[in-house]
N, C-alpha and C. Protein backbone atom coordinates (compact mmCIF):
# COMPACT_ATOMS: atom_id res chain seq x y z
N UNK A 1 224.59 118.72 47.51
CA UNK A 1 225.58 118.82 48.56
C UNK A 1 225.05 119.72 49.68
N UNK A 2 225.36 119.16 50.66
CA UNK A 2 225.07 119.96 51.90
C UNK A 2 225.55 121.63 52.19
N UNK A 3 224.87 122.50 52.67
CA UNK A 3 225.65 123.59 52.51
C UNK A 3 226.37 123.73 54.30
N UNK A 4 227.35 124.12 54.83
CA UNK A 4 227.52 124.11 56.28
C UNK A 4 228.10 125.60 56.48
N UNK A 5 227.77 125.67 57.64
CA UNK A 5 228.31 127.74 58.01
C UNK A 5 229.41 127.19 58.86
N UNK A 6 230.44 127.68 58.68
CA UNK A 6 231.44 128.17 59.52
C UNK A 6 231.07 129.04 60.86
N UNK A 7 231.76 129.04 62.11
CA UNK A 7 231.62 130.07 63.00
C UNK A 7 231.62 131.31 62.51
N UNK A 8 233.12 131.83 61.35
CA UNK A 8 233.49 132.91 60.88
C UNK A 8 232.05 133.40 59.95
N UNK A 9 231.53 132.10 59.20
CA UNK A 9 230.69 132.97 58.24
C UNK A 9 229.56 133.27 58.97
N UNK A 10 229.06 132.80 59.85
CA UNK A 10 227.92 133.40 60.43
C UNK A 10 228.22 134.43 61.60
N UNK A 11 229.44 134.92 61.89
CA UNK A 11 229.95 136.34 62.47
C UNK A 11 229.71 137.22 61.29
N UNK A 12 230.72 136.92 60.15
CA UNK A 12 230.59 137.69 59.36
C UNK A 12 229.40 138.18 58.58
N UNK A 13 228.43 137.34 58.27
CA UNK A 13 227.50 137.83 57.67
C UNK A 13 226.51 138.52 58.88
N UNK A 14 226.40 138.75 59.94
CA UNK A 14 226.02 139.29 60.63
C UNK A 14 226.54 140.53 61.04
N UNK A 15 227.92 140.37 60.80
CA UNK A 15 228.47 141.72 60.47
C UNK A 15 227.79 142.69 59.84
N UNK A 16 227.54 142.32 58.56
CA UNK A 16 227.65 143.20 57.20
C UNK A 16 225.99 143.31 57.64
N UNK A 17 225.17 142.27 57.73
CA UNK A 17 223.85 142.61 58.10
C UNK A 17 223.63 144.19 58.95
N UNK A 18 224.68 144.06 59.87
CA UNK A 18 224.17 144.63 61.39
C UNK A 18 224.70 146.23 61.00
N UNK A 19 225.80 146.11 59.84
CA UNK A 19 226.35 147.75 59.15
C UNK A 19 225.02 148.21 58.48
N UNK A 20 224.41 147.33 57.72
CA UNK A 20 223.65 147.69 56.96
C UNK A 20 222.48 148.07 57.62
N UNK A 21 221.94 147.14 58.43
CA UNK A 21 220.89 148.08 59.55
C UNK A 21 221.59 149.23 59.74
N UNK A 22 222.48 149.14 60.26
CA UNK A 22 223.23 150.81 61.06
C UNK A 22 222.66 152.04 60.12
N UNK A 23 222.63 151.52 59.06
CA UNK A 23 223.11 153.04 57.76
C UNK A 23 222.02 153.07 56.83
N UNK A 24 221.18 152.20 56.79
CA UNK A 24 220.17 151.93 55.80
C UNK A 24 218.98 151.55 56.69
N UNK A 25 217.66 150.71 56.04
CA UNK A 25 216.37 150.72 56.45
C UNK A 25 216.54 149.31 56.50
N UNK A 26 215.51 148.24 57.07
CA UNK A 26 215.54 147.09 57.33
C UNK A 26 215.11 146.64 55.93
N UNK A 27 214.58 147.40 55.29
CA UNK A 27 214.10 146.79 53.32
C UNK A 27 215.56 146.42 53.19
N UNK A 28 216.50 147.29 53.11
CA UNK A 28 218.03 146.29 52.34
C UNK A 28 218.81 145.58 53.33
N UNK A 29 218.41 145.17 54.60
CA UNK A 29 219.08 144.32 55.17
C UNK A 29 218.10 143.12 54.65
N UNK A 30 216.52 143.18 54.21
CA UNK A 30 216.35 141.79 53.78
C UNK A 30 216.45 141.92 52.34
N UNK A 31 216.96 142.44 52.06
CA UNK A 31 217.10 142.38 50.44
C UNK A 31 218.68 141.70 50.15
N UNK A 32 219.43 142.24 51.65
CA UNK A 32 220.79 141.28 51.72
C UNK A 32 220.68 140.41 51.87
N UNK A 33 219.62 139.84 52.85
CA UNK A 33 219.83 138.43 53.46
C UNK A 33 218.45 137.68 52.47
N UNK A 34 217.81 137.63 51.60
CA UNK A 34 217.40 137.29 50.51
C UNK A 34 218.15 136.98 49.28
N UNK A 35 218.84 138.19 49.07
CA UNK A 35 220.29 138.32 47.69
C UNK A 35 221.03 136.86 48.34
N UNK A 36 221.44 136.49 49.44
CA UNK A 36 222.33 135.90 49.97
C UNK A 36 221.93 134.57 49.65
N UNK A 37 220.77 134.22 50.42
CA UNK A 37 220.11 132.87 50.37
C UNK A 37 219.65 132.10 48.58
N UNK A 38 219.43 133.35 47.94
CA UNK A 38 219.43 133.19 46.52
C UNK A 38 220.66 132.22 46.04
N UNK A 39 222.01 133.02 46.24
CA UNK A 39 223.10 132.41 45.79
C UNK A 39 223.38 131.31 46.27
N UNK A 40 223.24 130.76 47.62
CA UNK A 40 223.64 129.87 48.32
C UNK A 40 222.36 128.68 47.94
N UNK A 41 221.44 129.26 47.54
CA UNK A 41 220.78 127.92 46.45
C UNK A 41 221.23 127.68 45.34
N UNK A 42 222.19 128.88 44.69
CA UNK A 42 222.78 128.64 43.23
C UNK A 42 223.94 127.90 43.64
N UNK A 43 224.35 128.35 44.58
CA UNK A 43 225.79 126.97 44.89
C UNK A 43 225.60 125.72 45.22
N UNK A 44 224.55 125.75 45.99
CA UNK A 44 224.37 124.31 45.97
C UNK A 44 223.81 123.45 44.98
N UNK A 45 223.33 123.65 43.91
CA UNK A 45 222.70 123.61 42.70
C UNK A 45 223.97 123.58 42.00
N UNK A 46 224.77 124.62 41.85
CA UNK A 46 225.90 124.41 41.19
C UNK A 46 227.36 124.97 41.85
N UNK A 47 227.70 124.49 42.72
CA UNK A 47 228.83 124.71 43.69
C UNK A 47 229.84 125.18 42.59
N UNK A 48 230.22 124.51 41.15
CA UNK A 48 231.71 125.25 40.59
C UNK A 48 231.09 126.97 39.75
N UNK A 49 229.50 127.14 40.11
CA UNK A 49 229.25 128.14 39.16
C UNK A 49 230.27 129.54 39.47
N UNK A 50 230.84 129.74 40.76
CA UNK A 50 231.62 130.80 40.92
C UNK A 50 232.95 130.50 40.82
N UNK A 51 233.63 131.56 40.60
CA UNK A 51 235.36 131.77 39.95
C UNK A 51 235.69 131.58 41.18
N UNK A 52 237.38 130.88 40.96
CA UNK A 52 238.23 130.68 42.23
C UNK A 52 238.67 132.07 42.62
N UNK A 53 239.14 131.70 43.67
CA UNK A 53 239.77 133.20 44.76
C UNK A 53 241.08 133.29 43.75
N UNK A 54 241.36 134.27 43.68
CA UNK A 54 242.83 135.31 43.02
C UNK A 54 244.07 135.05 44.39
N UNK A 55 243.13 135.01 45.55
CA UNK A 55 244.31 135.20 46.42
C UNK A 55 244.19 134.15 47.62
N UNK A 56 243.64 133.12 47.74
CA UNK A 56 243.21 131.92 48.46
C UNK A 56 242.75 130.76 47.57
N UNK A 57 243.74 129.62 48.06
CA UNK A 57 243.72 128.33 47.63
C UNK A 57 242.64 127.35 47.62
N UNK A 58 241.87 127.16 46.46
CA UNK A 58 240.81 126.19 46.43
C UNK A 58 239.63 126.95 47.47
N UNK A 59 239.69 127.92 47.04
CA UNK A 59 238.20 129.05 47.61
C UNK A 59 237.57 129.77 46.69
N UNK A 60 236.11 129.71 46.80
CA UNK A 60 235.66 130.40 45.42
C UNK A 60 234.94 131.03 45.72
N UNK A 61 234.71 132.59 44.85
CA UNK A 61 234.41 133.71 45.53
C UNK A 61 232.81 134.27 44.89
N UNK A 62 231.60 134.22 45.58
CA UNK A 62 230.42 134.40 45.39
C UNK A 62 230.15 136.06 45.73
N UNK A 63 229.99 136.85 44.39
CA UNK A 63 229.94 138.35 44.88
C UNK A 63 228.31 138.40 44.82
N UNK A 64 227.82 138.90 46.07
CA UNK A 64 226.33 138.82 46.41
C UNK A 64 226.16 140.39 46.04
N UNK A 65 226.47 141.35 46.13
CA UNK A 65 226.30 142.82 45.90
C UNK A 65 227.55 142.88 45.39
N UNK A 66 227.88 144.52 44.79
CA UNK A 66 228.99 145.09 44.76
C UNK A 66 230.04 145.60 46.14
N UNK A 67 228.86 145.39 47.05
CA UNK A 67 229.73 145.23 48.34
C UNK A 67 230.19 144.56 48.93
N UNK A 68 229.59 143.32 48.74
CA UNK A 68 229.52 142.02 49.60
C UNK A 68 229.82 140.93 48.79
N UNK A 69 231.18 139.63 49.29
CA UNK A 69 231.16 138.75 48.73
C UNK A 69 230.92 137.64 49.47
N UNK A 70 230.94 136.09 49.26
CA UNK A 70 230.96 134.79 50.02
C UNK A 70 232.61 134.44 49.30
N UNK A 71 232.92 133.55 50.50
CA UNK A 71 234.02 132.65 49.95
C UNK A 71 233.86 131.72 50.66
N UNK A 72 233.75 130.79 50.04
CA UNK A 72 233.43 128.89 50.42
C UNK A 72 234.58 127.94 49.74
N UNK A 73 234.33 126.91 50.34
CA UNK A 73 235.21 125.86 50.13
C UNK A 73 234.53 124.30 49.43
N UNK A 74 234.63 124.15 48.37
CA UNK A 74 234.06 122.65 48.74
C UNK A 74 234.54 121.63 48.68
N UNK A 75 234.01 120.80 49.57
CA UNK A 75 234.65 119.39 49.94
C UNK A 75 234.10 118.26 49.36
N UNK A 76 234.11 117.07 50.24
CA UNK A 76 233.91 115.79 49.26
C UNK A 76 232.73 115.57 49.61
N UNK A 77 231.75 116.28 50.59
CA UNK A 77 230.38 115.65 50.98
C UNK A 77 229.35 116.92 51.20
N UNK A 78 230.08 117.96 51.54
CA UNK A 78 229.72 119.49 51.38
C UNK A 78 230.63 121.14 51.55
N UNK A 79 229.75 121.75 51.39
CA UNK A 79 230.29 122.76 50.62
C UNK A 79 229.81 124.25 52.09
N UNK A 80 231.31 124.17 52.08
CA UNK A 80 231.85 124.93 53.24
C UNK A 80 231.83 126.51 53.33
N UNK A 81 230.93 127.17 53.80
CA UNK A 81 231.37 128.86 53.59
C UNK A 81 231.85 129.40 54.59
N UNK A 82 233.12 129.70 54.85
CA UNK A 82 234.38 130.48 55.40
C UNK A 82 233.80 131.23 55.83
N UNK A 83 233.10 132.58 54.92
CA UNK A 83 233.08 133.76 55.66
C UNK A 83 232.94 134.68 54.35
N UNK A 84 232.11 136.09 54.86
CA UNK A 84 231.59 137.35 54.62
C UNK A 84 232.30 138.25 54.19
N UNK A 85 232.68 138.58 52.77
CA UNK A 85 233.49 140.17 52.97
C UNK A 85 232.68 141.16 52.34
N UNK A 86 233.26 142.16 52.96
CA UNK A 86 232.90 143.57 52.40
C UNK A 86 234.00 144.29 51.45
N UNK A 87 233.48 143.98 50.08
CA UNK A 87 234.40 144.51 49.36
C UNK A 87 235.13 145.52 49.16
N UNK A 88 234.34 146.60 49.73
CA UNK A 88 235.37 148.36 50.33
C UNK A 88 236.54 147.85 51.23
N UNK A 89 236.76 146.62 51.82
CA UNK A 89 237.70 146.28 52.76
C UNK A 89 239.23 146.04 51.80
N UNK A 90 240.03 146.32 53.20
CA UNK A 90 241.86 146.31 52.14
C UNK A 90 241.49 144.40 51.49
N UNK A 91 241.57 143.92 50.76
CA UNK A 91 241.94 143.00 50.54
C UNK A 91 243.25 141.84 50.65
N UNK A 92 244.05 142.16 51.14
CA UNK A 92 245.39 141.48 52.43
C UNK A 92 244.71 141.63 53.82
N UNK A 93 243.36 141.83 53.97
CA UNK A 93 242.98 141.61 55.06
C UNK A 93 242.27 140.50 55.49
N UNK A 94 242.06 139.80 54.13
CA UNK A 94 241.73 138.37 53.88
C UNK A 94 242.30 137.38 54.28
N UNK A 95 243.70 137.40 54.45
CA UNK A 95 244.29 136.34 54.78
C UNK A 95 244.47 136.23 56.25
N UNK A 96 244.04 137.36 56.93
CA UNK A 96 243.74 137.01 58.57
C UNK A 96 242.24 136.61 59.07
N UNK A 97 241.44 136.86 57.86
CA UNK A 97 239.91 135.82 58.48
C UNK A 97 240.17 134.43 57.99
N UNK A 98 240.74 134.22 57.14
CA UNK A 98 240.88 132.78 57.38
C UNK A 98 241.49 131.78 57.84
């Protein structure tokens, strides 16, 4: 299945990239964006391998770090990623990125 970025997910993961430059060395911004691309070959390989969202309908939630998760969608021809969180974030703050 095809993998496709959302507008939101490629804000968002540029987000979390661009914190992580801020505060850290460019080694763990590619160690993020490596960690990342890893999973997003495991989803497409196996799109149901991650648990559904607790708090969003037919979204399933890919935790790339202990900081960082994916939440994607998949459909009938490919497999949709929403968008970037940072898990230190309130979580009811979820339902306004999507």
């Amino acid at each position: 299945m095809e993998i496709v970025w959302t507008e939101k997910a490629d804000e968002t993961f540029d987000e979390i990239a661009d914190w992580i430059e801020e505060r850290f060395t460019q080694k763990e911004v590619d160690t993020f964006v490596l960690t990342t691309y890893e999973v997003l070959d495991n989803i497409e390989e196996f799109p149901k391998s991650y648990p559904m969202s607790k708090t969003l309908k037919r979204v399933r939630k890919a935790v790339i770090h202990p900081h960082s998760s994916l939440y994607y969608r998949i459909r009938k021809r490919e497999i949709e990623l929403l968008f970037f969180w940072d898990n230190r974030r309130n979580p009811e703050d979820k339902a306004q990125v999507v």
